[in-house]
Protein backbone atom coordinates (compact mmCIF):
# COMPACT_ATOMS: atom_id res chain seq x y z
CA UNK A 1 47.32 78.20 88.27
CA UNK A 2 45.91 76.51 85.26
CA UNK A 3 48.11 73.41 83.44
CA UNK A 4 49.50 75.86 80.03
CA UNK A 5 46.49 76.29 78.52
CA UNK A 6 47.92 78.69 76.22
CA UNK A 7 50.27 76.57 74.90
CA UNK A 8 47.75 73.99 73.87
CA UNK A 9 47.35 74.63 70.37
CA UNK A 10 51.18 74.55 69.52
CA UNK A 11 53.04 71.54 68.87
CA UNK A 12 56.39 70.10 70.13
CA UNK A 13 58.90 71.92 68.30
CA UNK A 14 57.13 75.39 68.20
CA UNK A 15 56.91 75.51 71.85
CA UNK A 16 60.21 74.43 71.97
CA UNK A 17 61.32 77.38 69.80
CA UNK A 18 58.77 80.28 71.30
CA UNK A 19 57.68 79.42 74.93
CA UNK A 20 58.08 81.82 77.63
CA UNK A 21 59.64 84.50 75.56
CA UNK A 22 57.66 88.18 75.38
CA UNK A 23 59.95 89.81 73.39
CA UNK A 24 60.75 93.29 75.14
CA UNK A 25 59.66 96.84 74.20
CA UNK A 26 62.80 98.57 74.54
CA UNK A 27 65.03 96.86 72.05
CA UNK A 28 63.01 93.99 70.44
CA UNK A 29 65.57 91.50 70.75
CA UNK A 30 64.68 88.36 68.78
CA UNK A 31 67.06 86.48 70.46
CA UNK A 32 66.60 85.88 74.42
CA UNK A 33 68.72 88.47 76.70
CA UNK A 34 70.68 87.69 78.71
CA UNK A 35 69.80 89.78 82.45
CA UNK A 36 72.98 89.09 84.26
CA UNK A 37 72.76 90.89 86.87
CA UNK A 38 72.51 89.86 90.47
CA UNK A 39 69.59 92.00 91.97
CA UNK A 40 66.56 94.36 90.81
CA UNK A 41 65.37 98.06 91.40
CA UNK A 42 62.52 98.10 93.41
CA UNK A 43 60.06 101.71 92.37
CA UNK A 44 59.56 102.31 95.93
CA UNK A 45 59.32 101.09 99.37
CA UNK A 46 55.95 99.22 99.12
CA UNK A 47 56.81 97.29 96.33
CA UNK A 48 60.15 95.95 97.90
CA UNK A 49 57.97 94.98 100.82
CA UNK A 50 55.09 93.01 98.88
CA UNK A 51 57.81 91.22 96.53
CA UNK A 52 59.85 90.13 99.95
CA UNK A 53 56.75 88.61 101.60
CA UNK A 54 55.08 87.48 98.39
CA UNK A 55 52.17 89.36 98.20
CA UNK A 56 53.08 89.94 94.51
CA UNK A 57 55.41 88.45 92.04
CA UNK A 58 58.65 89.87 91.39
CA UNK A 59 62.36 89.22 91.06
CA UNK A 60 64.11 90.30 93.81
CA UNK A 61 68.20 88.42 93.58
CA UNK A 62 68.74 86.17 90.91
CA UNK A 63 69.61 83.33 93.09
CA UNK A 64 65.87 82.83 93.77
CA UNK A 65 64.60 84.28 90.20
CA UNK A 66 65.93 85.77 86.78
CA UNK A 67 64.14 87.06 83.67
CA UNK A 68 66.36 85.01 81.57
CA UNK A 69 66.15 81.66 83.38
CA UNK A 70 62.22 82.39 83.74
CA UNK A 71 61.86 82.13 80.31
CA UNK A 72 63.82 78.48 80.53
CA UNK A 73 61.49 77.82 83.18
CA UNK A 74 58.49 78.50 81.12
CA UNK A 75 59.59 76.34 78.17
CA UNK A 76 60.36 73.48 80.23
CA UNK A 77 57.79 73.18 81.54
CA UNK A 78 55.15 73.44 78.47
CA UNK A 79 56.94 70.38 76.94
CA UNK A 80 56.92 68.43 80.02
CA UNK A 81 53.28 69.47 80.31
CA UNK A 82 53.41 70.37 83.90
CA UNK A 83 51.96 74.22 85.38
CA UNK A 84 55.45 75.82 86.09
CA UNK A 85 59.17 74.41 86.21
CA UNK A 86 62.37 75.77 88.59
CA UNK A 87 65.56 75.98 86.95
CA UNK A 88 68.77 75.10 89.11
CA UNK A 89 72.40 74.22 89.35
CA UNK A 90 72.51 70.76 87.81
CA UNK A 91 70.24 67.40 87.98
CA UNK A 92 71.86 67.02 91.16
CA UNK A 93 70.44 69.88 92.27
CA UNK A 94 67.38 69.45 90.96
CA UNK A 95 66.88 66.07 92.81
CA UNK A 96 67.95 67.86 95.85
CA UNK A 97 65.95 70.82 95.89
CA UNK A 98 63.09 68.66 95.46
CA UNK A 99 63.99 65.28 98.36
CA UNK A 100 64.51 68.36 101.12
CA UNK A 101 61.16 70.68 100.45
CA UNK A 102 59.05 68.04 100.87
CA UNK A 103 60.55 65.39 103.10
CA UNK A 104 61.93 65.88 106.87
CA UNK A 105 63.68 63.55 109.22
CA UNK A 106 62.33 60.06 109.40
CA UNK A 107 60.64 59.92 106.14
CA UNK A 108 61.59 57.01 104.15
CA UNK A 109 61.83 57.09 99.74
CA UNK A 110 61.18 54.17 97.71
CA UNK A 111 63.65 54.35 94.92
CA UNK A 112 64.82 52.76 91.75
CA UNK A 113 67.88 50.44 92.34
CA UNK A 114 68.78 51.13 88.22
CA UNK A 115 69.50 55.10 88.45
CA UNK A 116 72.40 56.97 88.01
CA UNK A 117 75.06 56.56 90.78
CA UNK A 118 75.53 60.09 91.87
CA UNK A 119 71.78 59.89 92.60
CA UNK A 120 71.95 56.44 94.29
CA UNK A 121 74.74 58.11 96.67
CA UNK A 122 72.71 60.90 97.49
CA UNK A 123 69.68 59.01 98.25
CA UNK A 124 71.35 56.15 99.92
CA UNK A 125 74.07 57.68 101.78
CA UNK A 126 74.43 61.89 101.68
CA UNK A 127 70.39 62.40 102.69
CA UNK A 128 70.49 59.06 105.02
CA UNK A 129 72.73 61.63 107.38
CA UNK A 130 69.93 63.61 108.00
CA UNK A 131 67.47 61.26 108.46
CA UNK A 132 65.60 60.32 105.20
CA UNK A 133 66.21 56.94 104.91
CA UNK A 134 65.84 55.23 100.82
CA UNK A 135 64.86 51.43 99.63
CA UNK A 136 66.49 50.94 96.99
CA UNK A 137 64.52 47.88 94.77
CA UNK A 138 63.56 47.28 91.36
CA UNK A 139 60.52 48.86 90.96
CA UNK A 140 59.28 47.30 87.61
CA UNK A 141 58.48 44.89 90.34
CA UNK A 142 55.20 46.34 91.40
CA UNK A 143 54.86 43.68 94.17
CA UNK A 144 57.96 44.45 95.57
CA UNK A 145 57.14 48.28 95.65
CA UNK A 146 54.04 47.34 97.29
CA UNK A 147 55.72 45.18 99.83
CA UNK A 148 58.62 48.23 100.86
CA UNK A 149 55.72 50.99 101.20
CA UNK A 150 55.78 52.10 104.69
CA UNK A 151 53.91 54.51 107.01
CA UNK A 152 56.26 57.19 105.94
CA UNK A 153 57.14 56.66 102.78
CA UNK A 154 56.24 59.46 101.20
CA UNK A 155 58.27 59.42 97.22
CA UNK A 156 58.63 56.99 94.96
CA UNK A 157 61.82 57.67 92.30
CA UNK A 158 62.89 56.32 89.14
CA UNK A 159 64.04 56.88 85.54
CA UNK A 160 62.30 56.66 82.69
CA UNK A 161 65.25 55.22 81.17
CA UNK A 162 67.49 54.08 83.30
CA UNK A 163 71.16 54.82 83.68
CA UNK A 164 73.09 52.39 82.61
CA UNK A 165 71.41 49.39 82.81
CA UNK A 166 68.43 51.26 80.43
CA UNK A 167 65.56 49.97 82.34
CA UNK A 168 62.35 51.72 81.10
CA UNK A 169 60.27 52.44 83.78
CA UNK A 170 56.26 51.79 83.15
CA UNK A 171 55.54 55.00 84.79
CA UNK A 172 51.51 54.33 84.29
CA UNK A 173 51.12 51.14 86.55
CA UNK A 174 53.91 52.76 89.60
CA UNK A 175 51.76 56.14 89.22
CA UNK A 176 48.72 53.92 90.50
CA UNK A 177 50.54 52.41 93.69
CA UNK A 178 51.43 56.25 94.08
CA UNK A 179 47.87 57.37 94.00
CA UNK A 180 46.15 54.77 95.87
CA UNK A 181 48.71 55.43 98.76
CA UNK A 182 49.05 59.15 98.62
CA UNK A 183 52.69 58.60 97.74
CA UNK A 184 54.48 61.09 95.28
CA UNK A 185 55.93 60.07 92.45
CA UNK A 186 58.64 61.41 91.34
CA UNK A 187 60.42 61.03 87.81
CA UNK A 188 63.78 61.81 86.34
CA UNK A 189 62.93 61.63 82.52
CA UNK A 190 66.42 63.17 81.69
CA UNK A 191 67.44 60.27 79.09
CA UNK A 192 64.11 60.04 77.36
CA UNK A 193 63.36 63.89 77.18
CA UNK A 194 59.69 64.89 76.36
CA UNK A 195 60.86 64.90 72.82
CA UNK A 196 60.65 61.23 73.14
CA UNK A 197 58.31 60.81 76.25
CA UNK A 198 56.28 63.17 79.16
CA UNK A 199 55.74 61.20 82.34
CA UNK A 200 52.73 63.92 83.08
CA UNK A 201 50.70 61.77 80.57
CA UNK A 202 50.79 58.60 82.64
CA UNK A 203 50.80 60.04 86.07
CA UNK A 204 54.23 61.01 87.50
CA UNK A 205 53.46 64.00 90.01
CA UNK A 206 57.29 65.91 89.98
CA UNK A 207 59.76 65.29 87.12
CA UNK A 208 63.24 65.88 87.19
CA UNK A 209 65.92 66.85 84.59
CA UNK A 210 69.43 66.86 84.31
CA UNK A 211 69.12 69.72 81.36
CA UNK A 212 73.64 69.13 81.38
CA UNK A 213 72.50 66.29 78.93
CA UNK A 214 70.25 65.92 76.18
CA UNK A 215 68.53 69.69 76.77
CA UNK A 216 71.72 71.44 76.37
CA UNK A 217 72.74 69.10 73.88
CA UNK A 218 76.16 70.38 73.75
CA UNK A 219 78.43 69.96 76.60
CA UNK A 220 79.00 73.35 77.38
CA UNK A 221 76.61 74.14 80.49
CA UNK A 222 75.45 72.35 83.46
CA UNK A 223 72.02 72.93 84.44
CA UNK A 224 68.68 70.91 85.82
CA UNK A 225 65.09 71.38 85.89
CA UNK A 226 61.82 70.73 88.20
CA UNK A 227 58.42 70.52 86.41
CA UNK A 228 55.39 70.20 88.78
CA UNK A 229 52.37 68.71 87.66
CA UNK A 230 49.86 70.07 89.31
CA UNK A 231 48.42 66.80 89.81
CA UNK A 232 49.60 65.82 93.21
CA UNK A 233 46.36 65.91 95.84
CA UNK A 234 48.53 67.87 98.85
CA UNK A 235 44.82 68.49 100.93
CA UNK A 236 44.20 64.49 100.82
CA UNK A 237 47.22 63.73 103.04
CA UNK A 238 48.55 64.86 105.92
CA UNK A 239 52.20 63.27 105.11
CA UNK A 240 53.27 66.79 103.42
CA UNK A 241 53.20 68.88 106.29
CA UNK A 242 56.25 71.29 104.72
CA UNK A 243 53.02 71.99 102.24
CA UNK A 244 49.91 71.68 104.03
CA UNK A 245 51.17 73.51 107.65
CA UNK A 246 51.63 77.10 108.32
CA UNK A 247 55.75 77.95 107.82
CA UNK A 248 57.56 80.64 110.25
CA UNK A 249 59.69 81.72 107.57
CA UNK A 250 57.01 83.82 105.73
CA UNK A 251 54.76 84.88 108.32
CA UNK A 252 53.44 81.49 109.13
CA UNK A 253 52.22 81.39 105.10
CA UNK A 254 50.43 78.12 104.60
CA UNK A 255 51.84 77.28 101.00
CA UNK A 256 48.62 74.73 99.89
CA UNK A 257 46.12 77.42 101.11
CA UNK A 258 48.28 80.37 98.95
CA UNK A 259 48.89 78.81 95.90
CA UNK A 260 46.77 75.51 95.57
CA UNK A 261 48.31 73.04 92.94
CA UNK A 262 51.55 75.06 92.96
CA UNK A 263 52.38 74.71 96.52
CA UNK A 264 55.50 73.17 96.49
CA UNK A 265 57.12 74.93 93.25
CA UNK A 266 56.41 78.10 95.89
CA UNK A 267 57.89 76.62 98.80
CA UNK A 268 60.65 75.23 96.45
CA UNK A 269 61.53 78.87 95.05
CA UNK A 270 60.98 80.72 98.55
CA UNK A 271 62.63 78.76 100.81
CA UNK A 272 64.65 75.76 98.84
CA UNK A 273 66.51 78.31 96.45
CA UNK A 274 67.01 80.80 99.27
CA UNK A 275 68.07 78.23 101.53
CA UNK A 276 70.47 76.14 99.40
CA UNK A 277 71.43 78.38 96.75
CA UNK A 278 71.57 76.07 94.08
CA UNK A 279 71.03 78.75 91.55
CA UNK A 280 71.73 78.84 87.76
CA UNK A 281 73.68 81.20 86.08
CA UNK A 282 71.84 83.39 83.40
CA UNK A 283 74.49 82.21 81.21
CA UNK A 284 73.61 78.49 81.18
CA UNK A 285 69.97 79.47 81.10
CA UNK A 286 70.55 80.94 77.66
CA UNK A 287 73.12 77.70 76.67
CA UNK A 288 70.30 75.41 77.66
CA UNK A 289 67.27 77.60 75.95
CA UNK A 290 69.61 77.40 72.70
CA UNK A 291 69.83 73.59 72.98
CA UNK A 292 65.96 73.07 73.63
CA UNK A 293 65.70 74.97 70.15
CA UNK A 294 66.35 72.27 68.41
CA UNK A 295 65.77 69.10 70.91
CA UNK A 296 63.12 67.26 68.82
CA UNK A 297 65.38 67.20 65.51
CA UNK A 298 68.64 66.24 67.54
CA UNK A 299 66.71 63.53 69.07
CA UNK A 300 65.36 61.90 65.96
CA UNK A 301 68.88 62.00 64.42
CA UNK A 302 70.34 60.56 68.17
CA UNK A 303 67.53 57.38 68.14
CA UNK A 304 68.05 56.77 64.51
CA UNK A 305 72.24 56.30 64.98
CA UNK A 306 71.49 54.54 68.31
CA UNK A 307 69.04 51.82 66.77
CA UNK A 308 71.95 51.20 64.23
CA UNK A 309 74.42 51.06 66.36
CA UNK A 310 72.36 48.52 68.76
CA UNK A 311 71.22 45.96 65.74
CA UNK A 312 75.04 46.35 64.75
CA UNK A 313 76.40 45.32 67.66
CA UNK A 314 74.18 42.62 68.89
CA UNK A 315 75.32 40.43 65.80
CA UNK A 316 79.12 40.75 66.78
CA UNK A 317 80.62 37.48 68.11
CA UNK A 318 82.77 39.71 70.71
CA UNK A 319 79.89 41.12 72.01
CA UNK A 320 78.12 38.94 75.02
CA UNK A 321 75.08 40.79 75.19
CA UNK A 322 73.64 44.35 74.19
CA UNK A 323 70.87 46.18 76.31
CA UNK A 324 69.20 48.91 74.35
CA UNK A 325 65.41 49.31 75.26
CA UNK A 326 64.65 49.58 71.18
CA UNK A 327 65.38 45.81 70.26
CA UNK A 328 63.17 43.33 70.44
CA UNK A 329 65.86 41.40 73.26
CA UNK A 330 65.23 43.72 75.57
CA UNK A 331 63.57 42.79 78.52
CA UNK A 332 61.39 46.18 78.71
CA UNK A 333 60.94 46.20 74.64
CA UNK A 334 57.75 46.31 74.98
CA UNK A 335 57.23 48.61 77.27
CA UNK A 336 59.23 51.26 76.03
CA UNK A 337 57.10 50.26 72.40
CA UNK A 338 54.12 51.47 74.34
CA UNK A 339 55.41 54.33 76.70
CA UNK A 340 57.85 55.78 73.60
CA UNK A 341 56.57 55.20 70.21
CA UNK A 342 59.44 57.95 68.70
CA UNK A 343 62.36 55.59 70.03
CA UNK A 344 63.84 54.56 73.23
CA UNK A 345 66.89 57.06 73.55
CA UNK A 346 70.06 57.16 72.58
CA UNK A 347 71.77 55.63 75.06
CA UNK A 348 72.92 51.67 75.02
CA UNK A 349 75.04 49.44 77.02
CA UNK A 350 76.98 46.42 75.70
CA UNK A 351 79.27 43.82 77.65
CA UNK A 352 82.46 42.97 75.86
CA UNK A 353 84.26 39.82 75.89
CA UNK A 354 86.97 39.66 77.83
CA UNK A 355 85.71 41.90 80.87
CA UNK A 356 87.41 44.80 82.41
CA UNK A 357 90.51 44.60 80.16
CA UNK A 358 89.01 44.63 76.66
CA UNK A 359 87.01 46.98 77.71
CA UNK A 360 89.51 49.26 78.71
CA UNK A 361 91.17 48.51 75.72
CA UNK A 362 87.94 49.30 73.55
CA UNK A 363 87.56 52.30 75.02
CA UNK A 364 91.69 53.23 74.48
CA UNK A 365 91.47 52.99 71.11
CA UNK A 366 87.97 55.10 69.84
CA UNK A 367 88.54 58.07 67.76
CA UNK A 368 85.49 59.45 67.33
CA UNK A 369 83.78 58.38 70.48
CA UNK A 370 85.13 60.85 73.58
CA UNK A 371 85.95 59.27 76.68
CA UNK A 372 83.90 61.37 79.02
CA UNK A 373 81.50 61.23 81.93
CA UNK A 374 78.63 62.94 80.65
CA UNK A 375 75.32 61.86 77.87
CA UNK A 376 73.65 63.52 75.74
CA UNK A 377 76.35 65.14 73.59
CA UNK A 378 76.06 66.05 69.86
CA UNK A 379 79.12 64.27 70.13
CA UNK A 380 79.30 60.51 70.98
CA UNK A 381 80.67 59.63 74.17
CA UNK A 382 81.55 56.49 76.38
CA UNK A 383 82.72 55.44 79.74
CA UNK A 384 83.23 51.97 81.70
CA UNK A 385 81.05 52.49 84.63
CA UNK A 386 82.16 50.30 86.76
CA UNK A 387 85.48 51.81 87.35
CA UNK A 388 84.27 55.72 86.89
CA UNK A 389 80.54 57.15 87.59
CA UNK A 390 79.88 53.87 89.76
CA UNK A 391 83.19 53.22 91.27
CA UNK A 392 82.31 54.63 94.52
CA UNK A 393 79.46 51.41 94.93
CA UNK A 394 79.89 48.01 96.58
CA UNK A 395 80.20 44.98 94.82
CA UNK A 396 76.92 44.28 95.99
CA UNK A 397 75.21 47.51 95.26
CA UNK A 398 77.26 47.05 91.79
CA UNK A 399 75.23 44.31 90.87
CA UNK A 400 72.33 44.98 91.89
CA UNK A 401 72.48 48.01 89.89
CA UNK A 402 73.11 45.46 86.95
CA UNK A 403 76.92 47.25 86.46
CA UNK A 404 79.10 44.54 85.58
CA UNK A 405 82.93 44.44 84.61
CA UNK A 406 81.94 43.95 81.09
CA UNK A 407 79.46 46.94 80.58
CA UNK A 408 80.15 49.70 78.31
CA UNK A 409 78.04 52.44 77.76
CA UNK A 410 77.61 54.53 74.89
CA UNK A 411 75.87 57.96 74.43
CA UNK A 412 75.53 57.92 70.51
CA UNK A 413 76.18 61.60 69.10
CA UNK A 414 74.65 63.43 65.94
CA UNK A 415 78.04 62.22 63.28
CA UNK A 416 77.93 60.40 60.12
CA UNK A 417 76.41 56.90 61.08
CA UNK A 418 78.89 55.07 58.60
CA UNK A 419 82.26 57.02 60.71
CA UNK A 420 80.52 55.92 63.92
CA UNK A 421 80.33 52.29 62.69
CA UNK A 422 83.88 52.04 61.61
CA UNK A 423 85.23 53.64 64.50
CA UNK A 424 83.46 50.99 66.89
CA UNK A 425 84.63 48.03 64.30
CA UNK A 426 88.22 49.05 64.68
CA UNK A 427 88.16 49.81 68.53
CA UNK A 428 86.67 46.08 68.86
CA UNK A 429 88.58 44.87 66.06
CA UNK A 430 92.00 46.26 68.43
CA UNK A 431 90.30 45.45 71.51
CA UNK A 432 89.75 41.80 71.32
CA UNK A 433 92.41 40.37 70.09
């Protein structure tokens, strides 16, 4: 399979417009259909046959495949650069599907200690049941990920921006430790987007999406994404056996020997969406291919508003600190100069004074800003972490993932930047005293 070569000549926000569509013959529909429908007429016997045991490409139940979400597929994965993407469920899903195709009991997963905490619990507790065990360190420590690789580790996660400490990953220098110890790396580039940044470019092997945020863009569909790279050497190790070893569930196929470089998106499809059934609908295929329409302009607007919002904030005497990857304080500023020259997202944290309680009070009296667990919104959103999407930590895990009482985070929206600015000054103004 060859890396979208004939997207090569288009740029960003064309692709992210026209990839994957054919427009079809019977009714020219400029917009993409919608096909949903569960299942698909085979013209005869011997075609139902070759689709079932993958001699030839074909859609057989849209649980495994769908015209519609193909085409989502296809555009995916021509921004993120990669040779061919699967659509699923949510970014949950996504970093699901992906943890239980490749790895098997006793392998062990080097992981990012700064990540979102529904992916912390599945990697740290949920998967540890069956027998896949995760570090969890801070791998801008390259040292440290060097001194946690075992004899079965076999992944290495992060963010590119982490969540919500906002952490920027320097995807180039892990990618190395990766290759050098036939580890795969595997990226969740769901805050920065590949409007802003494609972890492809500096090495990441798998990368992960949940589309919910930023790709949707709207609030209105839950969805995630898988884009191979193509990149990963599967013959050079023998730690990916679900790849490189004959599989009794389709005639003893060996995937690496079928389909080369797209091994595992095969294995993923075949057996992971058949298995799991982690399928999306049709529905939020089309929500999400709407939202990638116009991801590049959204973001622009998003960083622009966020960079305010961050300079505004860090000369507030009620704030005690602000962590937004764009200013200069930042501990990974220049970093995330390098790795994302368009901007550094549009998510920031801030601690409050007064802890929990202003916080809480902060929060209580926004107008614009909804109170929400989700990013990515046209709208702009916040939550308190600590006592929502990373309640269910320790107090040790809690600060180690940086998540203090203080923390706020803030997923700046597409509105007026002035409104946004006097909404925050009256919510601190009310939340301080």
């Amino acid at each position: 399979m060859k890396k979208n070569n004939k997207y090569k000549k288009f740029n960003f926000s064309t692709l992210s417009i026209h990839a994957g569509q054919k427009v079809d013959k019977n009714y020219k529909s400029r917009a993409i259909p919608i096909y949903q429908t569960t299942s698909y007429l085979f013209e005869n016997h011997d075609e139902a046959s070759s689709i079932f045991n993958l001699d030839t490409d074909g859609h057989v139940y849209s649980r495994i495949s769908n015209p519609t979400i193909s085409v989502l597929e296809e555009r995916i994965a021509a921004l993120e650069k990669g040779i061919g993407a699967i659509c699923v469920a949510s970014g949950q899903a996504a970093l699901h599907l992906t943890v239980a195709t490749l790895l098997n009991k006793g392998d062990h997963i080097i992981s990012s200690d700064r990540i979102y905490g529904g992916s912390r619990n599945l990697l740290g507790l949920t998967l540890r049941r069956f027998g896949i065990e995760t570090s969890f360190i801070d791998i801008r420590n390259l040292s440290l990920i060097k001194k946690n690789i075992k004899k079965n580790t076999k992944i290495i996660f992060g963010e590119t921006i982490g969540n919500p400490g906002l952490e920027i990953l320097d995807v180039e220098k892990v990618s190395n430790i990766c290759n050098k110890n036939n580890i795969l790396f595997l990226v969740d580039n769901t805050i920065a987007t590949p409007a802003l940044f494609n972890p492809i470019d500096y090495g990441a092997h798998i990368v992960i999406h949940s589309a919910t945020k930023f790709i949707g863009g709207h609030g209105i569909a839950i969805g995630g994404a898988i884009v191979d790279s193509g990149n990963f050497e599967w013959n050079l190790t023998k730690k990916f056996k679900n790849i490189t070893e004959s599989y009794s569930g389709y005639n003893n196929i060996n995937y690496f020997e079928e389909y080369g470089p797209a091994a595992f998106l095969m294995r993923a499809r075949s057996e992971g969406l058949r298995d799991f059934g982690a399928a999306l609908s049709p529905q939020n295929a089309f929500y999400l291919l709407m939202g990638l329409e116009t991801l590049e302009p959204r973001m622009m607007k998003h960083v622009s508003n966020c960079e305010y919002i961050a300079a505004f904030l860090s000369g507030r005497e009620d704030i005690n600190w602000v962590s937004y990857p764009g200013l200069r304080s930042h501990k990974d500023f220049k970093i995330a100069a390098k790795l994302m020259p368009k901007g550094a997202g549009a998510i920031l944290s801030f601690g409050i004074k007064g802890g929990k309680e202003n916080a809480i009070k902060f929060i209580d009296h926004l107008k614009l800003f909804s109170h929400l667990a989700n990013i990515g919104d046209t709208k702009s959103l916040v939550i308190h972490p600590a006592s929502t999407t990373h309640a269910q930590l320790s107090k040790k895990d809690l600060k180690k993932s940086g998540i203090t009482d203080d923390l706020i985070r803030l997923s700046i929206g597409l509105e007026d930047l002035d409104d946004l600015i006097e909404d925050i000054t009256f919510a601190l103004e009310k939340g301080t005293r």
